[in-house]
PDB file of N, CA and C in Angstrom:
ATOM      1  N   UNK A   1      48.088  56.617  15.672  1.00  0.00           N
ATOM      2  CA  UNK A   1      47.842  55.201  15.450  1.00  0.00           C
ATOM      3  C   UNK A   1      48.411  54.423  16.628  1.00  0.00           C
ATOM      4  N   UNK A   2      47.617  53.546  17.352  1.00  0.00           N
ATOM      5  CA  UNK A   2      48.315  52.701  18.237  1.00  0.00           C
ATOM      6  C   UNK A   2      49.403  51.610  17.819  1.00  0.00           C
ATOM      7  N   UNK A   3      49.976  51.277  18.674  1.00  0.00           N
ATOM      8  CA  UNK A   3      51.029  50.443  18.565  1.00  0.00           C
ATOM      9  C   UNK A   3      50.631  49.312  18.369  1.00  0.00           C
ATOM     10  N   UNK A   4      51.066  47.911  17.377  1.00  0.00           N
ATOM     11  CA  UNK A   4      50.775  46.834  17.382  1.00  0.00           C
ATOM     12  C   UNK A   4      50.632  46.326  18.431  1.00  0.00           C
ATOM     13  N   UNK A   5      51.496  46.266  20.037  1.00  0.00           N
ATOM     14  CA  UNK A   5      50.617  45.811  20.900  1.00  0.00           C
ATOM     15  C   UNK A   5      49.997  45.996  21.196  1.00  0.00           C
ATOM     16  N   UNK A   6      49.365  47.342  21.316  1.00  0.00           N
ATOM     17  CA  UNK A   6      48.118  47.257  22.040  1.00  0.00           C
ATOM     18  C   UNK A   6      46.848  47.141  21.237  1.00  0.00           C
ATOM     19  N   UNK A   7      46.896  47.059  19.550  1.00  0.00           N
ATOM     20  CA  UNK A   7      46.038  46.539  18.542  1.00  0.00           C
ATOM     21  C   UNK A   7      46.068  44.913  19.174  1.00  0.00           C
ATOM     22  N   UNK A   8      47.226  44.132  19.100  1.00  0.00           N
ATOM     23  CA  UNK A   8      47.295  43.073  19.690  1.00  0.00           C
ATOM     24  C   UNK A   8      46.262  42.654  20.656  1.00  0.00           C
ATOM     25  N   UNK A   9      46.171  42.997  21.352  1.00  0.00           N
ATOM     26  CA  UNK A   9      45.182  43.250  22.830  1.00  0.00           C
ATOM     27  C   UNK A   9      43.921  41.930  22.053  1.00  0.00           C
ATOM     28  N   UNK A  10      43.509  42.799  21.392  1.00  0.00           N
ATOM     29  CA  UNK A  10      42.226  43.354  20.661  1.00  0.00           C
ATOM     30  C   UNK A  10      41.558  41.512  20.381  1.00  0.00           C
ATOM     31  N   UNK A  11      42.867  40.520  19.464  1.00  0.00           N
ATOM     32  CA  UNK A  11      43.043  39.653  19.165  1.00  0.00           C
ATOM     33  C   UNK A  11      43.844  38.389  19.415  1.00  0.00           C
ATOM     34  N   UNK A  12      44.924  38.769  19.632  1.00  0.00           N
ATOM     35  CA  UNK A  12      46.031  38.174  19.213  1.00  0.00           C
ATOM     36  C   UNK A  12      47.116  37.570  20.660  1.00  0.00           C
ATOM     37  N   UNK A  13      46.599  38.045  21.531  1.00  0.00           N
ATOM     38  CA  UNK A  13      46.977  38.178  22.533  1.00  0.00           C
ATOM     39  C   UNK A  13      46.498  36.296  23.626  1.00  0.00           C
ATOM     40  N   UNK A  14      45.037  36.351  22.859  1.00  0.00           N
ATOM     41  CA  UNK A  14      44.292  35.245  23.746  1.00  0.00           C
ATOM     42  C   UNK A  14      44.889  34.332  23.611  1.00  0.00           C
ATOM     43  N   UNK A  15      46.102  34.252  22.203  1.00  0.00           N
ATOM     44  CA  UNK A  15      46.390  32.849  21.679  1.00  0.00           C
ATOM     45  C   UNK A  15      48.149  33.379  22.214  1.00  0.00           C
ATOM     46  N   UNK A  16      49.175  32.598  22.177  1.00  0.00           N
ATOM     47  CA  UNK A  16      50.466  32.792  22.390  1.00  0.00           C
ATOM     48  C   UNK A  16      51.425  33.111  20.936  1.00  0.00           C
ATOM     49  N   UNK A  17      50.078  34.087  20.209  1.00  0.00           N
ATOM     50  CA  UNK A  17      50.894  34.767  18.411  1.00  0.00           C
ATOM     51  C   UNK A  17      52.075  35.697  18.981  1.00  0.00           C
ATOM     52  N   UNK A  18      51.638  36.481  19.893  1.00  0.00           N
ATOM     53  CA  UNK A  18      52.142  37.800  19.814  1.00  0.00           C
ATOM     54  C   UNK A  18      53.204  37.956  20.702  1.00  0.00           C
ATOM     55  N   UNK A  19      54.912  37.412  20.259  1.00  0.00           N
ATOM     56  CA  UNK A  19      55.757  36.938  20.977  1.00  0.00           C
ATOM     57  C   UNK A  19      57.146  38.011  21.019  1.00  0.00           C
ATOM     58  N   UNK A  20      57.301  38.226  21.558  1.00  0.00           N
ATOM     59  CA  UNK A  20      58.865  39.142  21.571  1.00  0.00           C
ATOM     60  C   UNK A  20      58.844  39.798  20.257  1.00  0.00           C
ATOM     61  N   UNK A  21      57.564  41.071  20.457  1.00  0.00           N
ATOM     62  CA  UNK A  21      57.552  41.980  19.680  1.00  0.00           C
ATOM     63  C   UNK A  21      57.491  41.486  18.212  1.00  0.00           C
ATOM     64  N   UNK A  22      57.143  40.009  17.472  1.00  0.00           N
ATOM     65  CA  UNK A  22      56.547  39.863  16.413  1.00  0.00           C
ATOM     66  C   UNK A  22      55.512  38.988  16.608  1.00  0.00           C
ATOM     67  N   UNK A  23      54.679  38.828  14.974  1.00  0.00           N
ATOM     68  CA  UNK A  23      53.748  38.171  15.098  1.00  0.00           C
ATOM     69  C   UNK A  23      53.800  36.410  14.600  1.00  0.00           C
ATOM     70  N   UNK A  24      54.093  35.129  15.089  1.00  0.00           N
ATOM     71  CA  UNK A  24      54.505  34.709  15.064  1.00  0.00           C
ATOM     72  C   UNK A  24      53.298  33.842  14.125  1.00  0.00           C
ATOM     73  N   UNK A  25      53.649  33.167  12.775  1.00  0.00           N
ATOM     74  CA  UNK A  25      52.997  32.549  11.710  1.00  0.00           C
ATOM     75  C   UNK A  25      53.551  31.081  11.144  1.00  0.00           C
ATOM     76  N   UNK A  26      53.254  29.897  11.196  1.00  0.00           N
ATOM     77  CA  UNK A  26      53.357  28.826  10.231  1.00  0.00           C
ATOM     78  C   UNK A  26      54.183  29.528   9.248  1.00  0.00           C
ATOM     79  N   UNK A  27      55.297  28.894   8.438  1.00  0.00           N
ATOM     80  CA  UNK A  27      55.814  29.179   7.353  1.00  0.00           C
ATOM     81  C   UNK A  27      55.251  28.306   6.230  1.00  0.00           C
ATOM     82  N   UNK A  28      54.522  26.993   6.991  1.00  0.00           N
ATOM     83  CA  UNK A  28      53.668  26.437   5.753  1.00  0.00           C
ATOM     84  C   UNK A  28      53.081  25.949   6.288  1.00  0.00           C
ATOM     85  N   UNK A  29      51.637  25.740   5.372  1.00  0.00           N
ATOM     86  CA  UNK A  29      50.836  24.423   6.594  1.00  0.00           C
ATOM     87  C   UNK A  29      51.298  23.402   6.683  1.00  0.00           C
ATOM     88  N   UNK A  30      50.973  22.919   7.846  1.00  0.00           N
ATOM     89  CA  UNK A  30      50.768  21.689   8.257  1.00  0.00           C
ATOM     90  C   UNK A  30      49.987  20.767   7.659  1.00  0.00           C
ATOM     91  N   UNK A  31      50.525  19.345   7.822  1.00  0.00           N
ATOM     92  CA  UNK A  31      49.873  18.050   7.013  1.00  0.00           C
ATOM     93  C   UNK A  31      48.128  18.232   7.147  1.00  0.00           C
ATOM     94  N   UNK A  32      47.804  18.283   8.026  1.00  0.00           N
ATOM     95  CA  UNK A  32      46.199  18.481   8.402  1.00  0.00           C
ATOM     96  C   UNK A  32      45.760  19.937   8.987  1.00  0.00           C
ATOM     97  N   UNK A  33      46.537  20.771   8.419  1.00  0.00           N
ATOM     98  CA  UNK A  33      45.272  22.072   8.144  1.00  0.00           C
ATOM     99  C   UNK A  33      44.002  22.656   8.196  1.00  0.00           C
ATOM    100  N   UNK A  34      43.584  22.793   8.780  1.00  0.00           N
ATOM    101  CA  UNK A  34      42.187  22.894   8.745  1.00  0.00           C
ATOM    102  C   UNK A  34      41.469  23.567   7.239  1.00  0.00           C
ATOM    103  N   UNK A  35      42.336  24.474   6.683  1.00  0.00           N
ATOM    104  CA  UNK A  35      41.877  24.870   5.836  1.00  0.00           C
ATOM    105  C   UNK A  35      42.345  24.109   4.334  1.00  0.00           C
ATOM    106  N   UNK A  36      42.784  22.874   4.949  1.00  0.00           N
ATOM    107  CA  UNK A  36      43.189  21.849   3.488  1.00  0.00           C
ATOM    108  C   UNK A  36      42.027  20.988   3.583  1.00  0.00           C
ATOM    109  N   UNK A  37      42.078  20.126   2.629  1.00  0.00           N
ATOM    110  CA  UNK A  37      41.390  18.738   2.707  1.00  0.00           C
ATOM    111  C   UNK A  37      41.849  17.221   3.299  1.00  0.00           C
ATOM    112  N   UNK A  38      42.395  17.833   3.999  1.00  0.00           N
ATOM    113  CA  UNK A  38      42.862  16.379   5.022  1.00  0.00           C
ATOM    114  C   UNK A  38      42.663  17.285   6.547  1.00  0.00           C
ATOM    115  N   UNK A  39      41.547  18.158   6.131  1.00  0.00           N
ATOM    116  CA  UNK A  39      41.701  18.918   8.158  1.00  0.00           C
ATOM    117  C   UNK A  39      40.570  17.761   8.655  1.00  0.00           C
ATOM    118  N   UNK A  40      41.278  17.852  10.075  1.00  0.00           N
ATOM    119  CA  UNK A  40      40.344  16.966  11.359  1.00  0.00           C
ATOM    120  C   UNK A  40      38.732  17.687  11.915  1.00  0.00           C
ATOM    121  N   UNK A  41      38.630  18.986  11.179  1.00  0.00           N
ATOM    122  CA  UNK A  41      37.716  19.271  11.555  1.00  0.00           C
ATOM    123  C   UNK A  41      36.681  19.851  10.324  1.00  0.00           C
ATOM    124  N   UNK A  42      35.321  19.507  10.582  1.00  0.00           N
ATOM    125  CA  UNK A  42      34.237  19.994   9.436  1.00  0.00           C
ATOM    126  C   UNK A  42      34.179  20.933   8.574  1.00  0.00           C
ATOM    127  N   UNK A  43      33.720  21.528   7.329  1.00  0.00           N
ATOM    128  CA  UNK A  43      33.979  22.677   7.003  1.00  0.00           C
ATOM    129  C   UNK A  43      33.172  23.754   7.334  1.00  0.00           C
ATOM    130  N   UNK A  44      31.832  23.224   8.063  1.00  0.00           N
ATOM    131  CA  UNK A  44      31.164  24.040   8.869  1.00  0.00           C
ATOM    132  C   UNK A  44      32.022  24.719  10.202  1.00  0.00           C
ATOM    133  N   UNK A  45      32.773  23.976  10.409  1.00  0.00           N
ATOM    134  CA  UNK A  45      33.210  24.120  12.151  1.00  0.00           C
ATOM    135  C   UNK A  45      34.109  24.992  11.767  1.00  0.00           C
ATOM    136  N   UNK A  46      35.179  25.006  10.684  1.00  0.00           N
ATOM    137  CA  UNK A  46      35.665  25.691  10.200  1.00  0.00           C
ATOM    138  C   UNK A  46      35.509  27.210   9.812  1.00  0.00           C
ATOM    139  N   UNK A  47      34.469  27.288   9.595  1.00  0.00           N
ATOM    140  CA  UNK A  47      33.828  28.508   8.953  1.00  0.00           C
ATOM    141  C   UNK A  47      32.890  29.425  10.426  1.00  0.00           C
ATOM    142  N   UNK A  48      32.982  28.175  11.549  1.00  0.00           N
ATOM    143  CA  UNK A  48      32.424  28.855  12.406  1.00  0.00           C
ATOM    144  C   UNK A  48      33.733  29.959  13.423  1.00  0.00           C
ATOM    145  N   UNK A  49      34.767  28.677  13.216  1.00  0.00           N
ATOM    146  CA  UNK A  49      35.588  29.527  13.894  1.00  0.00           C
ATOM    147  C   UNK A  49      36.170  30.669  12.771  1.00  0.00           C
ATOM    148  N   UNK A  50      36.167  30.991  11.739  1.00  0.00           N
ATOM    149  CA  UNK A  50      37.167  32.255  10.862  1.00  0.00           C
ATOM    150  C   UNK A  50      35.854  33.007  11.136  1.00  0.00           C
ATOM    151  N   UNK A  51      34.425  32.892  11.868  1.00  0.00           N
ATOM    152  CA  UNK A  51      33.328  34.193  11.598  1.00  0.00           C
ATOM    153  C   UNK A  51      33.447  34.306  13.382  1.00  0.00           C
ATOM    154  N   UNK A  52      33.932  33.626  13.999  1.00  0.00           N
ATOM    155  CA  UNK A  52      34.294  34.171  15.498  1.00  0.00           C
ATOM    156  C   UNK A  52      35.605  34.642  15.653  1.00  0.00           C
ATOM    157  N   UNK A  53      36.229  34.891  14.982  1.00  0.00           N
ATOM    158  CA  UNK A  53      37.706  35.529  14.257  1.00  0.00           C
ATOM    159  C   UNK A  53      37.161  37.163  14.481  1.00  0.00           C
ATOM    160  N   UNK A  54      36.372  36.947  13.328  1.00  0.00           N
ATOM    161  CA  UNK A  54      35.865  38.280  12.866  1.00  0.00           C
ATOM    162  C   UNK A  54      37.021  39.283  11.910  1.00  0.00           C
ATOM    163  N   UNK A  55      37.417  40.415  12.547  1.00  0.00           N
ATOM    164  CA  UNK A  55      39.088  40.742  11.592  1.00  0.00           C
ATOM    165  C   UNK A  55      39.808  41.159  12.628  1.00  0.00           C
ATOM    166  N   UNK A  56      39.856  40.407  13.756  1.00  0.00           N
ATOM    167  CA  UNK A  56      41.267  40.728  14.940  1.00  0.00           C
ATOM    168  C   UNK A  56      41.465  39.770  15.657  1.00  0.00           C
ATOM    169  N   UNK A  57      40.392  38.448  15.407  1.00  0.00           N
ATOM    170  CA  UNK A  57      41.170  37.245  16.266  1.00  0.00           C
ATOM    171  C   UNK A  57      41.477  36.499  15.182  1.00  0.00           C
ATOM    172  N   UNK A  58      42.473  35.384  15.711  1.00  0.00           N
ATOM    173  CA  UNK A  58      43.301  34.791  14.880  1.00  0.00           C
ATOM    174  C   UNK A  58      43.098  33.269  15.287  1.00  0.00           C
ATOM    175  N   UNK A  59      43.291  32.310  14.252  1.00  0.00           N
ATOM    176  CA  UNK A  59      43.683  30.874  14.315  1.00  0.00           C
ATOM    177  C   UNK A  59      45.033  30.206  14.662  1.00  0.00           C
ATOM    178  N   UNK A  60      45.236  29.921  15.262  1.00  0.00           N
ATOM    179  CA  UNK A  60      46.488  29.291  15.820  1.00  0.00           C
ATOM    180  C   UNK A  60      46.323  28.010  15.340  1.00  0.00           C
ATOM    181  N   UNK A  61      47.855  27.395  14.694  1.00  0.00           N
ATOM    182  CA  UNK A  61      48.006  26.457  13.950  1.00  0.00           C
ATOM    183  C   UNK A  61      47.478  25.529  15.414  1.00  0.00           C
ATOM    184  N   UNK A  62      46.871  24.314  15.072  1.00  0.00           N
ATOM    185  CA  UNK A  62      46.847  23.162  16.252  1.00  0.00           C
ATOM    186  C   UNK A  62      47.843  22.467  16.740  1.00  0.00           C
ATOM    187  N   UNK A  63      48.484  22.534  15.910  1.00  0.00           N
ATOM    188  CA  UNK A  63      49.605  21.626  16.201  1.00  0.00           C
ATOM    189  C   UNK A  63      50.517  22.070  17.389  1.00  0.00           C
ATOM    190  N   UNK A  64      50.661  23.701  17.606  1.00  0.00           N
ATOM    191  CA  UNK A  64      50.850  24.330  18.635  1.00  0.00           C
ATOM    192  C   UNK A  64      50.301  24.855  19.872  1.00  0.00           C
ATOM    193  N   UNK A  65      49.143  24.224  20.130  1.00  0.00           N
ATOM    194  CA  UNK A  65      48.107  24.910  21.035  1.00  0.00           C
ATOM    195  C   UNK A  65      48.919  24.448  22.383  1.00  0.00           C
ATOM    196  N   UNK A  66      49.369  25.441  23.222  1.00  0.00           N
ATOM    197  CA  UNK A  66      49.491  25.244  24.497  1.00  0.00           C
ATOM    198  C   UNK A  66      50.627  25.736  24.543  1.00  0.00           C
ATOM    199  N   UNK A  67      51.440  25.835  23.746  1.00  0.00           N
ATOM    200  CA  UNK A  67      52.591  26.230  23.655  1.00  0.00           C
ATOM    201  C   UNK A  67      53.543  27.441  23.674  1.00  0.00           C
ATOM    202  N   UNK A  68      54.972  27.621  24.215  1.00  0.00           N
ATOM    203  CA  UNK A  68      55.143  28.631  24.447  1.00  0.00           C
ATOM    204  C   UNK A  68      54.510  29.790  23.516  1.00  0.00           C
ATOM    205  N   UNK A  69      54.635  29.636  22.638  1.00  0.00           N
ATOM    206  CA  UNK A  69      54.669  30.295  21.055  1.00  0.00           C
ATOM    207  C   UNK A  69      53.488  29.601  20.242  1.00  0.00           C
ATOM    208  N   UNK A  70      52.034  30.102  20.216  1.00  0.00           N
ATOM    209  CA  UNK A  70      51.052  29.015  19.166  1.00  0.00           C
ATOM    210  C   UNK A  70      51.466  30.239  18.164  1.00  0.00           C
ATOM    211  N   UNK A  71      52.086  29.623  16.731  1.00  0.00           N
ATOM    212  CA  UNK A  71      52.120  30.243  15.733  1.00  0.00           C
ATOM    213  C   UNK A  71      50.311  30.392  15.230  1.00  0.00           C
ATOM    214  N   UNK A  72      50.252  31.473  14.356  1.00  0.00           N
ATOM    215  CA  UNK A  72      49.222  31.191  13.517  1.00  0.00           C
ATOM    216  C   UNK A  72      49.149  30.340  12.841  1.00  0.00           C
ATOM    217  N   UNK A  73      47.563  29.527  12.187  1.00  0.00           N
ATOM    218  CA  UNK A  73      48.251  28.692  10.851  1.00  0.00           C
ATOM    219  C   UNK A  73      48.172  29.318   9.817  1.00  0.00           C
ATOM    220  N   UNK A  74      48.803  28.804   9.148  1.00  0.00           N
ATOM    221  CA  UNK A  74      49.251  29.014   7.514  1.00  0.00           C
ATOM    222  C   UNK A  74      48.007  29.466   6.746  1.00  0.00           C
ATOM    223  N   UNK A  75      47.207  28.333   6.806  1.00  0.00           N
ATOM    224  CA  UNK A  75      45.782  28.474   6.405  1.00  0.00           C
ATOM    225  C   UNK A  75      45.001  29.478   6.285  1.00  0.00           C
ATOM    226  N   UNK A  76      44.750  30.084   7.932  1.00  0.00           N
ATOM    227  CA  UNK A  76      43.778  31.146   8.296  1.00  0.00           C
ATOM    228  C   UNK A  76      44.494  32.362   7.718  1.00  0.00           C
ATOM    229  N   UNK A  77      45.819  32.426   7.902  1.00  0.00           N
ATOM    230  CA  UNK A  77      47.014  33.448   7.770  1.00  0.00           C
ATOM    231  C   UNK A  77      46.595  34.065   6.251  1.00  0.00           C
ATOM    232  N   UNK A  78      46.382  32.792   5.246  1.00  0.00           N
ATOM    233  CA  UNK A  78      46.488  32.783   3.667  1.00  0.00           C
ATOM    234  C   UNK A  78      45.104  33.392   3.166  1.00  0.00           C
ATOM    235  N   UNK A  79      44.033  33.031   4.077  1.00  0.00           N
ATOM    236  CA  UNK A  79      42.772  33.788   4.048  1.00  0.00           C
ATOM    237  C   UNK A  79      42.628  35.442   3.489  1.00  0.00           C
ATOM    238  N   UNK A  80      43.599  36.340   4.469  1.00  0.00           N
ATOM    239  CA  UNK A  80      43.755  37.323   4.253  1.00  0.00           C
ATOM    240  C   UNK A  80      42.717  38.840   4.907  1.00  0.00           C
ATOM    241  N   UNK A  81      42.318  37.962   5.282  1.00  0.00           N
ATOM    242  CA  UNK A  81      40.435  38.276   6.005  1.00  0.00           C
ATOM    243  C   UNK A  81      40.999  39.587   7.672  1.00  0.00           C
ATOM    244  N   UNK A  82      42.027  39.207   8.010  1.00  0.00           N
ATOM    245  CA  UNK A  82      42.765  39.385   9.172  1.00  0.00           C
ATOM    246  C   UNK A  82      43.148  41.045   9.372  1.00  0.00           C
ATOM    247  N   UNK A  83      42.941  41.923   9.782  1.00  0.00           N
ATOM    248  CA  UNK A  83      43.399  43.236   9.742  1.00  0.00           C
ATOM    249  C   UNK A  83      44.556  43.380  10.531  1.00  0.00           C
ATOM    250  N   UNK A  84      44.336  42.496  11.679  1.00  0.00           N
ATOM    251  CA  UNK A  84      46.120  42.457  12.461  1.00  0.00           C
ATOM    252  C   UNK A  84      47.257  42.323  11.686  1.00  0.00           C
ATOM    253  N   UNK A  85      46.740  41.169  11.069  1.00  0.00           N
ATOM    254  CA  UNK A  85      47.863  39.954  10.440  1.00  0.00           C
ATOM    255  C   UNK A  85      48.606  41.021   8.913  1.00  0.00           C
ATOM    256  N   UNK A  86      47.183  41.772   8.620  1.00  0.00           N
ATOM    257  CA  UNK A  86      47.768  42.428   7.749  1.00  0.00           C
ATOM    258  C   UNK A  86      48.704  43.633   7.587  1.00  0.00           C
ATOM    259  N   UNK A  87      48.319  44.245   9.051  1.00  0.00           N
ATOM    260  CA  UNK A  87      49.449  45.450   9.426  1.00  0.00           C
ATOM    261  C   UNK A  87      50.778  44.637   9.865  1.00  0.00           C
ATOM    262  N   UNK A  88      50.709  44.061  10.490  1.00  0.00           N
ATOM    263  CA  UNK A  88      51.345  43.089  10.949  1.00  0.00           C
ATOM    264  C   UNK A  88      52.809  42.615   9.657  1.00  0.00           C
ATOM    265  N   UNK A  89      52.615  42.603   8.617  1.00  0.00           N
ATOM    266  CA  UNK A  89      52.368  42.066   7.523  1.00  0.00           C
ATOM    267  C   UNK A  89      53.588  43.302   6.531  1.00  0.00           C
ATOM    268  N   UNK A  90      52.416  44.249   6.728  1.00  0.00           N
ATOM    269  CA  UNK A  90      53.143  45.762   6.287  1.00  0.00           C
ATOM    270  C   UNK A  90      54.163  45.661   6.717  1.00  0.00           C
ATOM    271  N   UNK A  91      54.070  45.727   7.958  1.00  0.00           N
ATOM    272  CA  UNK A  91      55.254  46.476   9.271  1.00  0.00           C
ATOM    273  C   UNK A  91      55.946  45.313   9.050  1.00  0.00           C
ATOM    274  N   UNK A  92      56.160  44.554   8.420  1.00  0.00           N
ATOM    275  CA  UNK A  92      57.437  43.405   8.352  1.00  0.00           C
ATOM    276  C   UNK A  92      57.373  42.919  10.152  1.00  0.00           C
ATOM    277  N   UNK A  93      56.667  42.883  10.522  1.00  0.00           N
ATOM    278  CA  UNK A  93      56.363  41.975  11.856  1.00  0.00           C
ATOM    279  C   UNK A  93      55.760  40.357  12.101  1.00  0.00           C
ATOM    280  N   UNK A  94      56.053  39.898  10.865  1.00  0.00           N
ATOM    281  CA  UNK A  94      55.678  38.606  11.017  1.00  0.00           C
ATOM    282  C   UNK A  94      57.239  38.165  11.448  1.00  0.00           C
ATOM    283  N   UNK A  95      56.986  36.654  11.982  1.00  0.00           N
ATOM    284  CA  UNK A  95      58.082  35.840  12.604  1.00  0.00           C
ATOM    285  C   UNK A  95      57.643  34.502  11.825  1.00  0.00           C
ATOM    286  N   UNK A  96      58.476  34.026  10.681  1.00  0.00           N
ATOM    287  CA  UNK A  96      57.956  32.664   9.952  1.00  0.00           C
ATOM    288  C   UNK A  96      58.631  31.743  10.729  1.00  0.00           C
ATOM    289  N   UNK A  97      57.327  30.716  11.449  1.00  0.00           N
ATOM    290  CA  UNK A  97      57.397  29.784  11.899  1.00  0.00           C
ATOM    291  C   UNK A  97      58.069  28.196  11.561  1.00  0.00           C
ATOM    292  N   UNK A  98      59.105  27.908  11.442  1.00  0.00           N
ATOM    293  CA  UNK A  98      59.303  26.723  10.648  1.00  0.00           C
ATOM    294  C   UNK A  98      59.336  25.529  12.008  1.00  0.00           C
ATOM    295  N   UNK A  99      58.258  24.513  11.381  1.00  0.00           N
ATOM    296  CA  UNK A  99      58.496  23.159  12.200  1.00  0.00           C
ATOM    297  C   UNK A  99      58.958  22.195  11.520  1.00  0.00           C
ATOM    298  N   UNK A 100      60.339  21.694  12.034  1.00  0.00           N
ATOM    299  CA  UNK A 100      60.871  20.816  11.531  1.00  0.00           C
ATOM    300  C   UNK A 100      60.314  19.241  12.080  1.00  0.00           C
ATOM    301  N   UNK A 101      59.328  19.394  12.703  1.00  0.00           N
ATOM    302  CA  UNK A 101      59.304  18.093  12.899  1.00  0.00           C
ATOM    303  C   UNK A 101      57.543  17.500  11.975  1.00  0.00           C
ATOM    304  N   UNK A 102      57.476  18.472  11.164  1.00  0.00           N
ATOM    305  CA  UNK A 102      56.252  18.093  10.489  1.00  0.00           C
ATOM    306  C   UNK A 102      56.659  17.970   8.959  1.00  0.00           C
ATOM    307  N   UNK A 103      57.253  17.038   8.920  1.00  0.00           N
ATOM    308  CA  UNK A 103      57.490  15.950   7.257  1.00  0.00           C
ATOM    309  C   UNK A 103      56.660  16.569   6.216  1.00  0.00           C
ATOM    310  N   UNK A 104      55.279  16.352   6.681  1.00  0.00           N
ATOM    311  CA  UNK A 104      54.448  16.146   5.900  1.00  0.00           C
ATOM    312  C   UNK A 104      53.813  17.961   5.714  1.00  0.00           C
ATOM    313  N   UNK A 105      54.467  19.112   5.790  1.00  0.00           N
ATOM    314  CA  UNK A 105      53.958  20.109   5.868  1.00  0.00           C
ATOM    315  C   UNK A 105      53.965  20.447   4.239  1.00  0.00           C
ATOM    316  N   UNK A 106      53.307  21.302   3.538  1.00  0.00           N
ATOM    317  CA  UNK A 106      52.964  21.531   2.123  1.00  0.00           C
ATOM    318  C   UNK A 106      53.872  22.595   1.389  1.00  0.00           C
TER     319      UNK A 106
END
């Protein structure tokens, strides 16, 4: 069996998840979620990006995009759809993301 990084590769890699050997996740969503009802984006657009996912790329919370570290979001994470996220998961390799500067997280 390969090693989570180099499964990583595969997905997880394009976005800044896959950080000092864990996989780095939202500990809750965020106020505007995409996968809540207050997200900024359509539920078509939505559904376009979790089927360009497929089961090894991942959603990165927005609120982090660019950043050292884009956690996953919460949302896509909760889906379950994810085969990384889920070994990932097993292997106790998640890293729960907490942002303290989002009040309004659920």
């Amino acid at each position: 069996m390969p090693a989570l990084s180099q499964l990583a590769g595969v997905g997880l890699v394009s976005h800044n998840v896959y950080v000092n050997g864990f996989v780095h996740v939202r500990a809750k969503r965020c106020s505007t979620c995409i996968f809540g009802n207050r997200s900024p984006v359509s539920v078509e657009r939505r559904e376009e990006m979790v089927e360009r996912c497929g089961e090894e790329g991942v959603i990165p919370c927005h609120h982090h995009l660019g950043e050292d570290v884009e956690p996953v979001c919460r949302g896509f994470y909760e889906t379950g759809n994810n085969v990384l996220l889920r070994l990932a998961t097993a292997l106790d390799l998640i890293d729960w993301t907490v942002d303290g500067t989002d009040a309004n997280a659920w």
